[in-house]
C-alpha atoms as a PDB file:
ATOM      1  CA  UNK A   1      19.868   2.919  -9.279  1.00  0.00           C
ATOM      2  CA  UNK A   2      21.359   0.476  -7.202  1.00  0.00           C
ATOM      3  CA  UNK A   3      24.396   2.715  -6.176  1.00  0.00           C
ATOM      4  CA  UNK A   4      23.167   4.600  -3.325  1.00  0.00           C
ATOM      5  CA  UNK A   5      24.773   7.665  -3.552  1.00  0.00           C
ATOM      6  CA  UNK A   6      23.823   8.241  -7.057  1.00  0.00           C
ATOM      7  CA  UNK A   7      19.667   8.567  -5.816  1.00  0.00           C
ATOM      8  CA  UNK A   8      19.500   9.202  -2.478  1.00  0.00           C
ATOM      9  CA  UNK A   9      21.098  12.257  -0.181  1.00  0.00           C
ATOM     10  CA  UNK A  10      24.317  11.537   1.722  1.00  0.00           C
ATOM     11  CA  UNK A  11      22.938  10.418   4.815  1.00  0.00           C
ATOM     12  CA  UNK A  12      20.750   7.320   2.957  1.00  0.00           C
ATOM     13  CA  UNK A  13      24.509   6.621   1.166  1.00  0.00           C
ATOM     14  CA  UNK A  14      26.685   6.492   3.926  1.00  0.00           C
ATOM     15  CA  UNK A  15      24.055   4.117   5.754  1.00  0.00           C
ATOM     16  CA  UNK A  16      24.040   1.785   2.707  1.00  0.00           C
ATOM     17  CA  UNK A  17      27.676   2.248   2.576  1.00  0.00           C
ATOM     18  CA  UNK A  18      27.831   1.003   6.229  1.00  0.00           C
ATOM     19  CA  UNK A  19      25.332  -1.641   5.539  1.00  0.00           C
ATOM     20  CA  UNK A  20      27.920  -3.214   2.469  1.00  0.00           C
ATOM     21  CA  UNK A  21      30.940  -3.155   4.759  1.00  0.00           C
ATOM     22  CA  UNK A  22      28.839  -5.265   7.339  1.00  0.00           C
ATOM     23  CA  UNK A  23      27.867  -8.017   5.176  1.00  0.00           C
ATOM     24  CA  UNK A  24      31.675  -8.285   4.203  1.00  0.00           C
ATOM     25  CA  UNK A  25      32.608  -8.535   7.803  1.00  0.00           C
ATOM     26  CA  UNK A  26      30.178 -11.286   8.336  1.00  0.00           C
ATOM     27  CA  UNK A  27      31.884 -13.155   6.049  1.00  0.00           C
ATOM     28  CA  UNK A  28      29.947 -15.082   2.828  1.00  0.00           C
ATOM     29  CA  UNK A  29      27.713 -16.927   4.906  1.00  0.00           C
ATOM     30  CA  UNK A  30      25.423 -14.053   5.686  1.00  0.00           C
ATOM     31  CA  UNK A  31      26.453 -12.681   1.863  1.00  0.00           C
ATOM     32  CA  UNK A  32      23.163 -11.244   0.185  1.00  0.00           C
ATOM     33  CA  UNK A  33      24.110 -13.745  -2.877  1.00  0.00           C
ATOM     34  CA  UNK A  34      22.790 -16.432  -0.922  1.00  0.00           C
ATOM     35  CA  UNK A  35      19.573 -14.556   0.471  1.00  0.00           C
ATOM     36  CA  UNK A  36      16.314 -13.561  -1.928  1.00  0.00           C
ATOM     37  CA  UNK A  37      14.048 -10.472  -0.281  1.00  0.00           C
ATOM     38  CA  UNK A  38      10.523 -11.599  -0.037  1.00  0.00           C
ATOM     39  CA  UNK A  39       8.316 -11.649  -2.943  1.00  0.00           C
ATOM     40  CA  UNK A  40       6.221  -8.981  -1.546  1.00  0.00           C
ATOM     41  CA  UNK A  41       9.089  -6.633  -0.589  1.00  0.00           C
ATOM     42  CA  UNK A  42      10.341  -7.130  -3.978  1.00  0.00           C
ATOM     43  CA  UNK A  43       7.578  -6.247  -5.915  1.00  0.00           C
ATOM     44  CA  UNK A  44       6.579  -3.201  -3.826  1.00  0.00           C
ATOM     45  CA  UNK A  45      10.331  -1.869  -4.381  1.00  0.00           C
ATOM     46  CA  UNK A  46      10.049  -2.906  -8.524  1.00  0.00           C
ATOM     47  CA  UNK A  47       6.739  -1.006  -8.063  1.00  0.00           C
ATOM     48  CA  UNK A  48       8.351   2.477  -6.970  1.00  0.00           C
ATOM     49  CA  UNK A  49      10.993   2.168  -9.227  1.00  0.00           C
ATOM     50  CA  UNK A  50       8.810   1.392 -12.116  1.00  0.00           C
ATOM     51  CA  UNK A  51       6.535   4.021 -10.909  1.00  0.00           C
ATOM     52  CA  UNK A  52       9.202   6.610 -10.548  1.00  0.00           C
ATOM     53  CA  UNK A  53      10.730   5.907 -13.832  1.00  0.00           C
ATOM     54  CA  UNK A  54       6.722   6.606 -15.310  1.00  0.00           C
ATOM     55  CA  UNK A  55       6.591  10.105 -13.751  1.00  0.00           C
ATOM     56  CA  UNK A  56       9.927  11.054 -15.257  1.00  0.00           C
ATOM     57  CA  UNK A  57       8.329  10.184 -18.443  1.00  0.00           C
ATOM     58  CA  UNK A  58       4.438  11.161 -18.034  1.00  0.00           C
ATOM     59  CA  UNK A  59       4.945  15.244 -18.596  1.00  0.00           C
ATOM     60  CA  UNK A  60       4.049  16.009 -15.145  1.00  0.00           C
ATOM     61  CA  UNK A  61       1.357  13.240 -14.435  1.00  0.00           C
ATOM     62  CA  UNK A  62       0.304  13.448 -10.789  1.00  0.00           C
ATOM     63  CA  UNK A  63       1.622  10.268  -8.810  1.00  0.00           C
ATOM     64  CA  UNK A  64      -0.307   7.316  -7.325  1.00  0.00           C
ATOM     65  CA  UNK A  65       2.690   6.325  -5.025  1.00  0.00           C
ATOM     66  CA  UNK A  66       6.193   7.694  -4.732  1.00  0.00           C
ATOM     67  CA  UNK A  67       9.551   8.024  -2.643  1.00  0.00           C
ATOM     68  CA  UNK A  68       9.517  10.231  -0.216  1.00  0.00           C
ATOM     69  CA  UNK A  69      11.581  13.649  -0.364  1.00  0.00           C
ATOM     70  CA  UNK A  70      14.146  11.809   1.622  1.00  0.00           C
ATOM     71  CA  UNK A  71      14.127   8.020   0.398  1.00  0.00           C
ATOM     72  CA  UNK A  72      13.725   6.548   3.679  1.00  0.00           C
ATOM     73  CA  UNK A  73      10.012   5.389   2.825  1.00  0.00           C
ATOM     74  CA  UNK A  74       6.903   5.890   0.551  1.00  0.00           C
ATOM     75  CA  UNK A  75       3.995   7.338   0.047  1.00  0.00           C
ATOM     76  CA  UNK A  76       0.541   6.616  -1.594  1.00  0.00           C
ATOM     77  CA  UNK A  77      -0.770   9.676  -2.864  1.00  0.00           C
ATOM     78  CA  UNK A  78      -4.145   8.143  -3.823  1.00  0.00           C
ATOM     79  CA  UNK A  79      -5.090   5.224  -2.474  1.00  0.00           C
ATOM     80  CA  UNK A  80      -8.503   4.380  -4.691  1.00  0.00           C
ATOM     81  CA  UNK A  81      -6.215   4.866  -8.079  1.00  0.00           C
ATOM     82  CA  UNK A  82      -3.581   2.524  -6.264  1.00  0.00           C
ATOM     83  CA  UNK A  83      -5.641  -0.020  -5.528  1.00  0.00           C
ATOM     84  CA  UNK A  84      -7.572   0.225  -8.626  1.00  0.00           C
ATOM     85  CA  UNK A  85      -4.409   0.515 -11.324  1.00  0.00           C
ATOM     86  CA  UNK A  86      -1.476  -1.154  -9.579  1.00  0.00           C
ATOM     87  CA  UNK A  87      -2.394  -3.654  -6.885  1.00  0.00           C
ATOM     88  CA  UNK A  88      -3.545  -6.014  -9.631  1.00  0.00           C
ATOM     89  CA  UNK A  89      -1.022  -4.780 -11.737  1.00  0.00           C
ATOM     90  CA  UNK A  90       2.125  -6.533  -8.988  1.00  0.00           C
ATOM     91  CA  UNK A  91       0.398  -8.303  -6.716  1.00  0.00           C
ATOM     92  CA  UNK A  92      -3.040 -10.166  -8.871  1.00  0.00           C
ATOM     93  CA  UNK A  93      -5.706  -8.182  -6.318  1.00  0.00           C
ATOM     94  CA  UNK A  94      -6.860  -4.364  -5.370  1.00  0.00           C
ATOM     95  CA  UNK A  95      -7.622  -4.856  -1.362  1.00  0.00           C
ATOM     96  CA  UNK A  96      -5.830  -1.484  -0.144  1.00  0.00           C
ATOM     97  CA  UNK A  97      -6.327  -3.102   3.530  1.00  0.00           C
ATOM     98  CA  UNK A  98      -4.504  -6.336   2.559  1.00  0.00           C
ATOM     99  CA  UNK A  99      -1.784  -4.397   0.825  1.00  0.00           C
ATOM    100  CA  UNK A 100      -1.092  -2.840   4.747  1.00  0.00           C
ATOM    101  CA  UNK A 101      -1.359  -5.633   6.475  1.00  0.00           C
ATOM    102  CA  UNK A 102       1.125  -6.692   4.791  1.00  0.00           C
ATOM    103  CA  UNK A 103       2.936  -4.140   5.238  1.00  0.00           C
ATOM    104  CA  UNK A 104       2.619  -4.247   9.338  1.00  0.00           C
ATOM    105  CA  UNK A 105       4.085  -7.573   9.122  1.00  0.00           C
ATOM    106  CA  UNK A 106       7.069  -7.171   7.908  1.00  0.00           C
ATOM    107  CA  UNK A 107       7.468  -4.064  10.511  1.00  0.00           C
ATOM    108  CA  UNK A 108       6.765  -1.047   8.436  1.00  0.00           C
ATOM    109  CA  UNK A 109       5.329   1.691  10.261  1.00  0.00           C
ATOM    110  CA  UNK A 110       2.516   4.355   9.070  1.00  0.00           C
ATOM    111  CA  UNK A 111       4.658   7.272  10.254  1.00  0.00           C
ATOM    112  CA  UNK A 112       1.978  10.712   9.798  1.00  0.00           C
ATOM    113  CA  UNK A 113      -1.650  11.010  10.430  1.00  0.00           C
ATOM    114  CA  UNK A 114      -2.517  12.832   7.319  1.00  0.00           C
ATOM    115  CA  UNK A 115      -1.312  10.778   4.721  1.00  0.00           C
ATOM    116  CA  UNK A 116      -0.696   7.239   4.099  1.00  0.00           C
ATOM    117  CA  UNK A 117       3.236   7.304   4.445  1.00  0.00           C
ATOM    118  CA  UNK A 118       5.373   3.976   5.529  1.00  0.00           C
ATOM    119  CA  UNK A 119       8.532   3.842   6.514  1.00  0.00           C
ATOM    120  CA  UNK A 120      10.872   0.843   7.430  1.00  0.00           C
ATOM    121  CA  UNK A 121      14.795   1.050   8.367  1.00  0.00           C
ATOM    122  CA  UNK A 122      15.826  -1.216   5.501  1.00  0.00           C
ATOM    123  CA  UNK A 123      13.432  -0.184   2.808  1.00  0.00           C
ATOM    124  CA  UNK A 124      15.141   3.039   1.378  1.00  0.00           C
ATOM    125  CA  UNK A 125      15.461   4.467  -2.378  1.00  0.00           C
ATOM    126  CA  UNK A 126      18.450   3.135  -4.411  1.00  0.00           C
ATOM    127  CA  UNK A 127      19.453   0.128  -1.548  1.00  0.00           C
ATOM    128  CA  UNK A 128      17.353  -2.881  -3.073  1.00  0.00           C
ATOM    129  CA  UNK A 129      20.619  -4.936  -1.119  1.00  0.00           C
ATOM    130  CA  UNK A 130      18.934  -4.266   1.936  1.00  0.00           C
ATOM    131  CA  UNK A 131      15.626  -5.816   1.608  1.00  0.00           C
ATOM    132  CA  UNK A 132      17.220  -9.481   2.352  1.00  0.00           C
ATOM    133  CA  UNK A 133      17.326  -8.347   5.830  1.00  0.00           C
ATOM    134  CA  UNK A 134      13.565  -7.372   5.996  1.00  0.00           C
ATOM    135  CA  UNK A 135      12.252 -10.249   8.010  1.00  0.00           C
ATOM    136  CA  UNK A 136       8.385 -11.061   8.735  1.00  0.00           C
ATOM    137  CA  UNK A 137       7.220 -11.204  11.662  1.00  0.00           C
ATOM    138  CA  UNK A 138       6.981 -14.767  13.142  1.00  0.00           C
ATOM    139  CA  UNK A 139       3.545 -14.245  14.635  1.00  0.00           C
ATOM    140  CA  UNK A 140       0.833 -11.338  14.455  1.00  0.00           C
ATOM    141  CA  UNK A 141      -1.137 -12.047  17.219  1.00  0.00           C
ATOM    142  CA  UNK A 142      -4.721 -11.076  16.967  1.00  0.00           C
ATOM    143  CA  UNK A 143      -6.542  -8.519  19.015  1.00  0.00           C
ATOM    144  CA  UNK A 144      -8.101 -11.368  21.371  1.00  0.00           C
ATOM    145  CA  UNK A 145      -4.881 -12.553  22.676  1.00  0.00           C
ATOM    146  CA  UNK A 146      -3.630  -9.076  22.722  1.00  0.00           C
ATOM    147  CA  UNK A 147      -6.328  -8.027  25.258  1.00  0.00           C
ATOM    148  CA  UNK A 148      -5.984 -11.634  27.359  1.00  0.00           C
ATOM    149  CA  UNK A 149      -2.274 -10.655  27.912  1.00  0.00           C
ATOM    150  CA  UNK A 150      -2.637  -7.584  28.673  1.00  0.00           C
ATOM    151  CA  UNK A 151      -4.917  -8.545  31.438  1.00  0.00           C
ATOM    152  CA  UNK A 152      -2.305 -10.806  32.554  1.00  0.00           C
ATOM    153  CA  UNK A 153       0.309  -8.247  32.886  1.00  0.00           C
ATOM    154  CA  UNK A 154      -1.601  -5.619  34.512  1.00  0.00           C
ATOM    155  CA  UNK A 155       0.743  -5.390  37.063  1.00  0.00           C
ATOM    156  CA  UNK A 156       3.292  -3.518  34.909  1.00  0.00           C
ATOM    157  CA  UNK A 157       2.331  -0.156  34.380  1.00  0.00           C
ATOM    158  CA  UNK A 158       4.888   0.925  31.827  1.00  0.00           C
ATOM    159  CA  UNK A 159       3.858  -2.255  29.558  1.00  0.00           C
ATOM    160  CA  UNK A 160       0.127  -0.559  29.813  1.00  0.00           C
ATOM    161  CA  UNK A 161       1.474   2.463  28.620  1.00  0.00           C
ATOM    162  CA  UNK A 162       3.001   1.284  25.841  1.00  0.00           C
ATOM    163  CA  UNK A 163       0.297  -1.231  25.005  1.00  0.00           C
ATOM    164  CA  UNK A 164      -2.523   1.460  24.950  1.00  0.00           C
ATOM    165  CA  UNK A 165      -0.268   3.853  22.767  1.00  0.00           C
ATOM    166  CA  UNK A 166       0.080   0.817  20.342  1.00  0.00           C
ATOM    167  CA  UNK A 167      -3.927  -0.053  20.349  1.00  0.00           C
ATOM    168  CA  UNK A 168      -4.544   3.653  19.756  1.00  0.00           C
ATOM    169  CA  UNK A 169      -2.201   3.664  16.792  1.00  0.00           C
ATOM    170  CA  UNK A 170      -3.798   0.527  15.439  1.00  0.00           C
ATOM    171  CA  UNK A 171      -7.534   1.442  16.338  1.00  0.00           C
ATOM    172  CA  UNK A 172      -6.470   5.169  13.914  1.00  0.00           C
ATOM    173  CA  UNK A 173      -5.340   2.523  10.907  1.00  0.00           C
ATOM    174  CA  UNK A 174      -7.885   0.790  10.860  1.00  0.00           C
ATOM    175  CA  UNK A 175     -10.333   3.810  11.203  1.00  0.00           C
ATOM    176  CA  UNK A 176      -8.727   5.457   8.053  1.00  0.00           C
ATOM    177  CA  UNK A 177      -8.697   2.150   5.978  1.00  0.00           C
ATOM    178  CA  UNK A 178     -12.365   2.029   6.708  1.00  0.00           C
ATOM    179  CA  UNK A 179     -13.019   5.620   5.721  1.00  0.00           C
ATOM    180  CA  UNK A 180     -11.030   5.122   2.460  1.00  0.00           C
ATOM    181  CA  UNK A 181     -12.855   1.521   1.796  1.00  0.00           C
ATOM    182  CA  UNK A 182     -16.053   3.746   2.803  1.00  0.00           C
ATOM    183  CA  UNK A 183     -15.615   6.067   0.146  1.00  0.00           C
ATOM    184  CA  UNK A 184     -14.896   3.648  -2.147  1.00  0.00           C
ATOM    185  CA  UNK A 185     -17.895   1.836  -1.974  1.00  0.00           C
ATOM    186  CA  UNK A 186     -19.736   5.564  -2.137  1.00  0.00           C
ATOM    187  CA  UNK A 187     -17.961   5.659  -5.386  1.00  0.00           C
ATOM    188  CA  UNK A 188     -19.060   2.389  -6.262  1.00  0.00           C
ATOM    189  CA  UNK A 189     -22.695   3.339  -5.276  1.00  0.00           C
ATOM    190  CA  UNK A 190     -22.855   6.578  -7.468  1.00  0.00           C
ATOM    191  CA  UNK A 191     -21.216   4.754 -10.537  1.00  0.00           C
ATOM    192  CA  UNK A 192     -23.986   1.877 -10.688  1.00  0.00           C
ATOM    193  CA  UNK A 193     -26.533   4.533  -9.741  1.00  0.00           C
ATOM    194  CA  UNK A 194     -25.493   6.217 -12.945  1.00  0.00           C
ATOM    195  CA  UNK A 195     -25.402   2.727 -15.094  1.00  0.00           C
ATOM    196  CA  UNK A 196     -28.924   2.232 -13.355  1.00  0.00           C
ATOM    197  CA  UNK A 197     -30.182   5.390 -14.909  1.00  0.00           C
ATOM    198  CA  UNK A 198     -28.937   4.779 -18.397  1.00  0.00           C
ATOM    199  CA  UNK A 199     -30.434   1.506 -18.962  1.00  0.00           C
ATOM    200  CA  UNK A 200     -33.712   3.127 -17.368  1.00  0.00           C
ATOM    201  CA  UNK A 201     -33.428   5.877 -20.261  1.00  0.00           C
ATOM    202  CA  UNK A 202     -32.476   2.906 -23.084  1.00  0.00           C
ATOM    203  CA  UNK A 203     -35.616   1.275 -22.012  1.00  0.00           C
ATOM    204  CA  UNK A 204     -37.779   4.120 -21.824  1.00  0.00           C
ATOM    205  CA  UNK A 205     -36.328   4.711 -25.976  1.00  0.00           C
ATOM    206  CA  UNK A 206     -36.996   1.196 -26.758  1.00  0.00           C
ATOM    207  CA  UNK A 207     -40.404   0.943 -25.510  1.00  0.00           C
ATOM    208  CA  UNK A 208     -41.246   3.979 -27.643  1.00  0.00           C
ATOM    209  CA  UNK A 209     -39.708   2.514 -30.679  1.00  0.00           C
ATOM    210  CA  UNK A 210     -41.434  -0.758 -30.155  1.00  0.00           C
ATOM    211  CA  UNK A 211     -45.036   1.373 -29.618  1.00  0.00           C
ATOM    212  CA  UNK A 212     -44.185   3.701 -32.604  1.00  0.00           C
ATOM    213  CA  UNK A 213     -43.492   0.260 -34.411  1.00  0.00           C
ATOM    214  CA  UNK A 214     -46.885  -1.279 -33.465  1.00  0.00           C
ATOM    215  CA  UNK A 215     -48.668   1.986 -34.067  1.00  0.00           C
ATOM    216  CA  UNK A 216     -47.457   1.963 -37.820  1.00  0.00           C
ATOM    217  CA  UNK A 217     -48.363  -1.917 -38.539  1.00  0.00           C
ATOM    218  CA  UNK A 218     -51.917  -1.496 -37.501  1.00  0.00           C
ATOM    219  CA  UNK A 219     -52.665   1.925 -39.612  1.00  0.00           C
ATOM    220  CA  UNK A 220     -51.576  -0.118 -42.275  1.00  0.00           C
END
């Protein structure tokens, strides 16, 4: 798994390939022996793998998460059995939202509108080398100071552009986390309602039982 071109199609390869002959170039200093990926990065990659490995060996089971067709990024099929079954599984909680927010800071990027795909240059199938130069951002400024300096540099119209395109893209992620988180919670709702009924209908059968009971001891 860790050769690329033994997983991934020739174009992934001959980038990792590239990627290898750099680090050598840059001499042992910048060697990837001496650099650990972040924790985070490193447990979302084990978490493909292992994941992968599972639908080899499931006869046919559908996926939660997965490569994509080319190995340049992944995808969560189903983001309620994700959070539910794996988040606590590698990472000891099941907030979806958290999950991409980490994500964002370490520059991943939700690439369609349909689905909840994420792709990031140095996060591709069969290249685990290449998560050492995965860096997180050194600040995520909030949406406050976002707005304050764009006011500031109103004067640039391209920066506006750009700026709006960005806060449109963000202002769609967050709409579809809360939809998902939404229909959670529906789920959530329908699942107690259920429980709710239940103990109403054990109750119902144990107040008869206790009448029936009482009805007996005084004809005796």
């Amino acid at each position: 798994m860790e050769l690329c071109g033994k997983t991934i199609n020739r174009e992934n390869s001959s980038m990792c390939m590239d990627q290898d002959i750099s680090e050598v170039n840059h001499g042992t200093s910048q060697s990837s022996r001496t650099r650990s990926p972040a924790p985070f990065l490193s447990k979302t990659y084990d978490l493909l793998e292992e994941e992968e490995e599972e639908d080899k060996d499931g006869g046919g089971r559908r996926s939660i998460v997965s490569w994509n067709g080319e190995g340049n990024g992944f995808i969560v099929w189903s983001p309620a059995e994700f959070s539910e079954l794996l988040l606590p599984k590698y990472f000891k909680h099941n907030n979806f939202s958290s999950f991409i927010r980490q994500l964002n800071t370490y520059g991943f990027k939700k690439t369609s509108p349909k689905r909840w795909e994420f792709k990031h240059e140095k996060f591709q199938k069969g290249c685990r080398h290449m998560l050492v130069e995965i860096n997180r951002k050194k600040c995520e400024p909030s949406a406050f100071p976002v707005y304050l300096k764009a006011s500031e540099e109103s004067t640039s119209a391209t920066g506006g552009i750009n700026r709006s395109m960005s806060n449109a893209a963000e202002q769609e992620n967050q709409s579809l986390l809360l939809m998902e988180e939404n229909k959670n919670l529906r789920k959530q709702k329908m699942e107690l309602q259920m429980q709710l009924s239940q103990f109403k209908a054990l109750e119902t059968k144990l107040l008869d039982c206790v009448g029936q009971f009482m009805q007996d001891q005084h004809n005796r």
